[in-house]
Protein backbone atom coordinates (compact mmCIF):
# COMPACT_ATOMS: atom_id res chain seq x y z
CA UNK A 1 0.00 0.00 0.00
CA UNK A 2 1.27 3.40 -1.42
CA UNK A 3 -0.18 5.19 2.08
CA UNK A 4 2.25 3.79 4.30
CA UNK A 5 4.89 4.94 2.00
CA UNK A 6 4.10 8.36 2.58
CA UNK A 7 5.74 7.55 6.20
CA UNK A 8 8.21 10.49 7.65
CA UNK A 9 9.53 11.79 10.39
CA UNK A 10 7.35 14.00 13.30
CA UNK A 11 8.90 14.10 16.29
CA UNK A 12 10.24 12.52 19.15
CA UNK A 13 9.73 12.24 23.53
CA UNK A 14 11.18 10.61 26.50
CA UNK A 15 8.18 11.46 28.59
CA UNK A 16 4.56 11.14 27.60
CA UNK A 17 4.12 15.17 28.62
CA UNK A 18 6.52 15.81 25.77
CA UNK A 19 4.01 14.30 23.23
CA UNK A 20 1.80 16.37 20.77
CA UNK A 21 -1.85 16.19 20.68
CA UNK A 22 -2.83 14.97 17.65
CA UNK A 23 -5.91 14.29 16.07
CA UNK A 24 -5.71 11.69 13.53
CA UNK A 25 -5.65 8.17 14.04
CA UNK A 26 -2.26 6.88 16.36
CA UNK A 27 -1.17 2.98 15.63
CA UNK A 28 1.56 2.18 18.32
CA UNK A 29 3.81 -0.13 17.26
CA UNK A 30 5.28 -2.29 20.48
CA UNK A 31 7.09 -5.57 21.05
CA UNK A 32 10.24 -7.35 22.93
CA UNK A 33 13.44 -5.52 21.83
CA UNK A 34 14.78 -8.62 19.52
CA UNK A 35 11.02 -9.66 17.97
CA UNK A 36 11.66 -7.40 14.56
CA UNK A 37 9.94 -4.30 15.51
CA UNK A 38 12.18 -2.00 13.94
CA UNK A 39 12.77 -4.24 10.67
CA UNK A 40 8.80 -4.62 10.42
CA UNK A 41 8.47 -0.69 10.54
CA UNK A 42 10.91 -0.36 7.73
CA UNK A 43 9.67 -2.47 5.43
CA UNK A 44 6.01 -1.44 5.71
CA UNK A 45 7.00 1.81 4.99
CA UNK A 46 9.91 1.00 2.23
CA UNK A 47 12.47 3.40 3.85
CA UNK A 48 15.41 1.38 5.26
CA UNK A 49 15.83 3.66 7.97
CA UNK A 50 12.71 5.23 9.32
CA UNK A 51 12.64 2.85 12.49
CA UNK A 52 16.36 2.54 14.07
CA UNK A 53 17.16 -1.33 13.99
CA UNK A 54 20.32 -1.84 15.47
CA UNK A 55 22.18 -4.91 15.82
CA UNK A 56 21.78 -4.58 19.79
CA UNK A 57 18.31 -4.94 21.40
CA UNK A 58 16.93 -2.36 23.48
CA UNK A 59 18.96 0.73 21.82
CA UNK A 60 16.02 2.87 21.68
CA UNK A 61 14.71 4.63 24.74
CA UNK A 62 12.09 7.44 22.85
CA UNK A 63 8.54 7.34 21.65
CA UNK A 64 9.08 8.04 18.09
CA UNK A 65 6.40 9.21 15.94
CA UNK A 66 5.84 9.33 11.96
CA UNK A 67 3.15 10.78 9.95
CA UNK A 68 1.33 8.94 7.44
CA UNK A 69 -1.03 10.98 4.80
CA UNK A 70 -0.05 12.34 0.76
CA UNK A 71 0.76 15.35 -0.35
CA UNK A 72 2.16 16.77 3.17
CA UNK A 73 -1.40 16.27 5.29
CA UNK A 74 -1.33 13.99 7.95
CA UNK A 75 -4.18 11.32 8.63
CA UNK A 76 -2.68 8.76 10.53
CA UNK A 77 0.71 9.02 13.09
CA UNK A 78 2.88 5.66 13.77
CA UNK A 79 4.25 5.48 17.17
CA UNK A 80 7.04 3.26 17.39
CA UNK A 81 7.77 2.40 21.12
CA UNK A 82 10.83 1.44 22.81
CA UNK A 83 11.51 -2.35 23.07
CA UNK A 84 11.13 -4.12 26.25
CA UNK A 85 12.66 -7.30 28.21
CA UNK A 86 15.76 -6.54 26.86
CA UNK A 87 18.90 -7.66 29.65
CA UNK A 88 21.44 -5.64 28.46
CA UNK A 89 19.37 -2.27 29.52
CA UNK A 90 19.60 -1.51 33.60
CA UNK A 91 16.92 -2.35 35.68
CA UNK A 92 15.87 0.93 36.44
CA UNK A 93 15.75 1.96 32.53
CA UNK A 94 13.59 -1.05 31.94
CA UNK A 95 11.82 -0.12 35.01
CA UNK A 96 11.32 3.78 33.76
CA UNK A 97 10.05 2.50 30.24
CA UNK A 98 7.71 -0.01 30.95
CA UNK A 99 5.52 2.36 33.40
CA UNK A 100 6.02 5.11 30.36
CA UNK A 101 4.41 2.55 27.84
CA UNK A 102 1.71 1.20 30.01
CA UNK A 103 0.64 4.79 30.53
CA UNK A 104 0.83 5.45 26.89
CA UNK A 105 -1.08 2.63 26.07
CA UNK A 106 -3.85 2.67 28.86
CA UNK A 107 -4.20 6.28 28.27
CA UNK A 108 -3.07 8.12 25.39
CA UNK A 109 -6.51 9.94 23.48
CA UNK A 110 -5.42 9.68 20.04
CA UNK A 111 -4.78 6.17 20.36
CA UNK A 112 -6.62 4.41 17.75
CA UNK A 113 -4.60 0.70 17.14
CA UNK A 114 -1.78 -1.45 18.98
CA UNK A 115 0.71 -3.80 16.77
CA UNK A 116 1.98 -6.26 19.17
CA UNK A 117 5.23 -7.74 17.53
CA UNK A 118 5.94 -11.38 18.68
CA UNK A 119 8.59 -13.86 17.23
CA UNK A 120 6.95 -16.67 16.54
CA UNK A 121 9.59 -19.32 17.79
CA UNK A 122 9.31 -17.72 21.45
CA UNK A 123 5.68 -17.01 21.50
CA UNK A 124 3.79 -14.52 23.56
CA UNK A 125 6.33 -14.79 26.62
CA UNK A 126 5.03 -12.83 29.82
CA UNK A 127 5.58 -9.25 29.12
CA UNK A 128 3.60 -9.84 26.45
CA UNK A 129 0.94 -11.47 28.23
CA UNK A 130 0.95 -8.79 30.82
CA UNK A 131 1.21 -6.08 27.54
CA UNK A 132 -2.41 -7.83 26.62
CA UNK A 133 -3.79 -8.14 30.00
CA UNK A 134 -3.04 -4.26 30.55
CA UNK A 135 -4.31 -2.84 27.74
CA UNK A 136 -7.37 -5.32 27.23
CA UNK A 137 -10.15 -2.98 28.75
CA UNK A 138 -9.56 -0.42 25.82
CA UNK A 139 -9.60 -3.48 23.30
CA UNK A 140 -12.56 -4.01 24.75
CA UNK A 141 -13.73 -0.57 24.02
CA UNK A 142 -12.93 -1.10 20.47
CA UNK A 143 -9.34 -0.46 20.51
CA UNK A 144 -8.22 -2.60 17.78
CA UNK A 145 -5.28 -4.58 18.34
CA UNK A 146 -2.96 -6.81 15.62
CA UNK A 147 -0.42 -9.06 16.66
CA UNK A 148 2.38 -9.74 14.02
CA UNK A 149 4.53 -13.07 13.87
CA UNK A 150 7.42 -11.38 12.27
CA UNK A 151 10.05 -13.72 11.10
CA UNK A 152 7.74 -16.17 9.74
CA UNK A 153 10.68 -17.30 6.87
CA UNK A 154 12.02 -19.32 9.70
CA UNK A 155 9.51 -21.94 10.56
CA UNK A 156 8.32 -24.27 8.07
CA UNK A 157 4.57 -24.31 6.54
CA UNK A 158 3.16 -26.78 8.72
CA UNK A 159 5.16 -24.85 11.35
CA UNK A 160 3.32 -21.44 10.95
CA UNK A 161 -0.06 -22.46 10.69
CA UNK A 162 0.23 -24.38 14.34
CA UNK A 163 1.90 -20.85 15.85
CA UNK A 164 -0.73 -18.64 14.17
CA UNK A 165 -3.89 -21.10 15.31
CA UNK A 166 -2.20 -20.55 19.07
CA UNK A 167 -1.78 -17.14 19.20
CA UNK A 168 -4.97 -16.23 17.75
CA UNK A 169 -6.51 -18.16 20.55
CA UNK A 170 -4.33 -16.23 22.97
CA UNK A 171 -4.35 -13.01 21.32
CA UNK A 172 -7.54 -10.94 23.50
CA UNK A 173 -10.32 -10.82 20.61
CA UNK A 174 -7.02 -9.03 18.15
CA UNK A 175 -6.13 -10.14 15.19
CA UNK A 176 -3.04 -12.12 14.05
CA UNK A 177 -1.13 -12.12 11.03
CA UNK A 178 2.35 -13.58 9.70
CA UNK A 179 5.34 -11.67 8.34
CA UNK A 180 8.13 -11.89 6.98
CA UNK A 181 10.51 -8.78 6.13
CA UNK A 182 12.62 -10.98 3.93
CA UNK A 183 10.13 -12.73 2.11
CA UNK A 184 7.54 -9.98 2.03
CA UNK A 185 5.17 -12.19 3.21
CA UNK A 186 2.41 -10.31 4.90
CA UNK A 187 3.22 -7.06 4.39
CA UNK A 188 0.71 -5.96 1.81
CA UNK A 189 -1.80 -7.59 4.20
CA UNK A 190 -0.49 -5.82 7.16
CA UNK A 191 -0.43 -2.39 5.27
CA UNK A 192 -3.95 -2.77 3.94
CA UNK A 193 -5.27 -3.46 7.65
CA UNK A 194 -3.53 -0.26 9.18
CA UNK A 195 -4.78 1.65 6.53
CA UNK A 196 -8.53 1.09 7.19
CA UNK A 197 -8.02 1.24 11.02
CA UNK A 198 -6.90 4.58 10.07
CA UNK A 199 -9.78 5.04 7.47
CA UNK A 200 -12.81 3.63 9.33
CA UNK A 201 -15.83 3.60 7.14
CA UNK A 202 -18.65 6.07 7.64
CA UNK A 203 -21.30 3.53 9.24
CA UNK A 204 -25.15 3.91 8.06
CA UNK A 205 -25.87 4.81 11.08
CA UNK A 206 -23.51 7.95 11.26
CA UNK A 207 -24.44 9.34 8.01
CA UNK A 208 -27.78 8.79 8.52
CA UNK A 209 -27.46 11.21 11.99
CA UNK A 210 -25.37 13.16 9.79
CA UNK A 211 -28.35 13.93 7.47
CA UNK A 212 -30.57 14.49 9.89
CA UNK A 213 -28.69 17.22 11.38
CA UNK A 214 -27.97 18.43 7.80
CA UNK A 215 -31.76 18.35 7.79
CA UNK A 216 -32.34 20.32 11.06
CA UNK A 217 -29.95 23.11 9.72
CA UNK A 218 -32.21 23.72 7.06
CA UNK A 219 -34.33 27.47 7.75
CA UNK A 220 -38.07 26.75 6.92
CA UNK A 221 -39.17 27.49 3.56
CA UNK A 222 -40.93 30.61 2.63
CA UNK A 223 -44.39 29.34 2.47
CA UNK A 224 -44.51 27.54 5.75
CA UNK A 225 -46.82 27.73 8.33
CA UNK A 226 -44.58 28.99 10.93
């Protein structure tokens, strides 16, 4: 998909206070430092360095966010959030981040989608499970939610439909898909979801209230009884 293409650079924050308001749809992008996060990023978006993917886990320690949207106006933001679990970062810095992205998650407005990355020969360890269990009251609410088994190249057929049928039974009422960076499998898929959680159809029963309030608006003609 062309949209997430369009992908480039807003800002980043340490602290959530330090985030913009926005008003277009947010998709947060989270996962364990080593499941692909990064790598996923960039190759949704076809820029090779967009996301930072380093060759050491748990490098970066910002909320970074991109804007989606042609021809310079933003519809949708990308939040890619630090990765988590990672040994090599002090306890305290692990500490400090997850309580940053559980408050992002649980309560930023603009928040319209989580993407969960999970590699698929590990599985959704605890964090994750915790992750899930945290922000399942707003998934509830009609968050929507994706979890992505990046790295998919690596198991065998027979191999990947046994991990997806698990994790979707795991995965809190979200969707799961597979990917694979190197392959490409996936990614049009992916893209395609984002882009309608970011484009939600009008329902019928919107632009019906719509035209009723168009209707409303309407002064009285000249030759009414009023």
């Amino acid at each position: 998909m062309g949209w997430m293409h369009t992908a480039r650079f807003f800002t980043t924050a340490a602290q959530l206070d330090q985030l913009p308001t926005v008003d277009v749809p947010e998709i947060a992008f989270v996962g364990r430092s080593n499941a692909g996060k990064s790598t996923c990023i960039n190759t949704l978006t076809q820029q090779k360095q967009l996301a930072f993917a380093s060759k050491k886990p748990g490098r970066t320690q910002h909320i970074n966010l991109f804007s989606l949207g042609r021809q310079g106006v933003t519809d949708a933001v990308l939040a890619d959030l630090p990765g988590y679990g990672y040994a090599a970062v002090s306890r305290t810095d692990k500490q400090r981040w997850q309580r940053v992205m559980l408050n992002y998650l649980v309560s930023r407005p603009s928040l319209t989608g989580i993407v969960l990355l999970c590699d698929p020969r590990l599985g959704l360890t605890e964090l994750d499970e915790a992750l899930l269990e945290a922000v399942r009251p707003r998934v509830e609410a009609g968050l929507k939610f994706l979890v992505i088994l990046t790295k998919a190249d690596k198991l065998t057929r027979s191999e990947q439909a046994k991990v997806l049928s698990i994790t979707k039974l795991n995965a809190g009422g979200g969707e799961v898909r597979l990917f694979s960076a190197l392959k490409k499998q996936g990614v049009d898929d992916v893209a395609k979801l984002l882009w309608q959680w970011a484009h939600p159809p009008v329902s019928e029963q919107a632009a019906g209230d719509a035209e009723q309030e168009s209707a409303d608006a309407e002064p009285p003609s000249e030759d009414s009884d009023d």
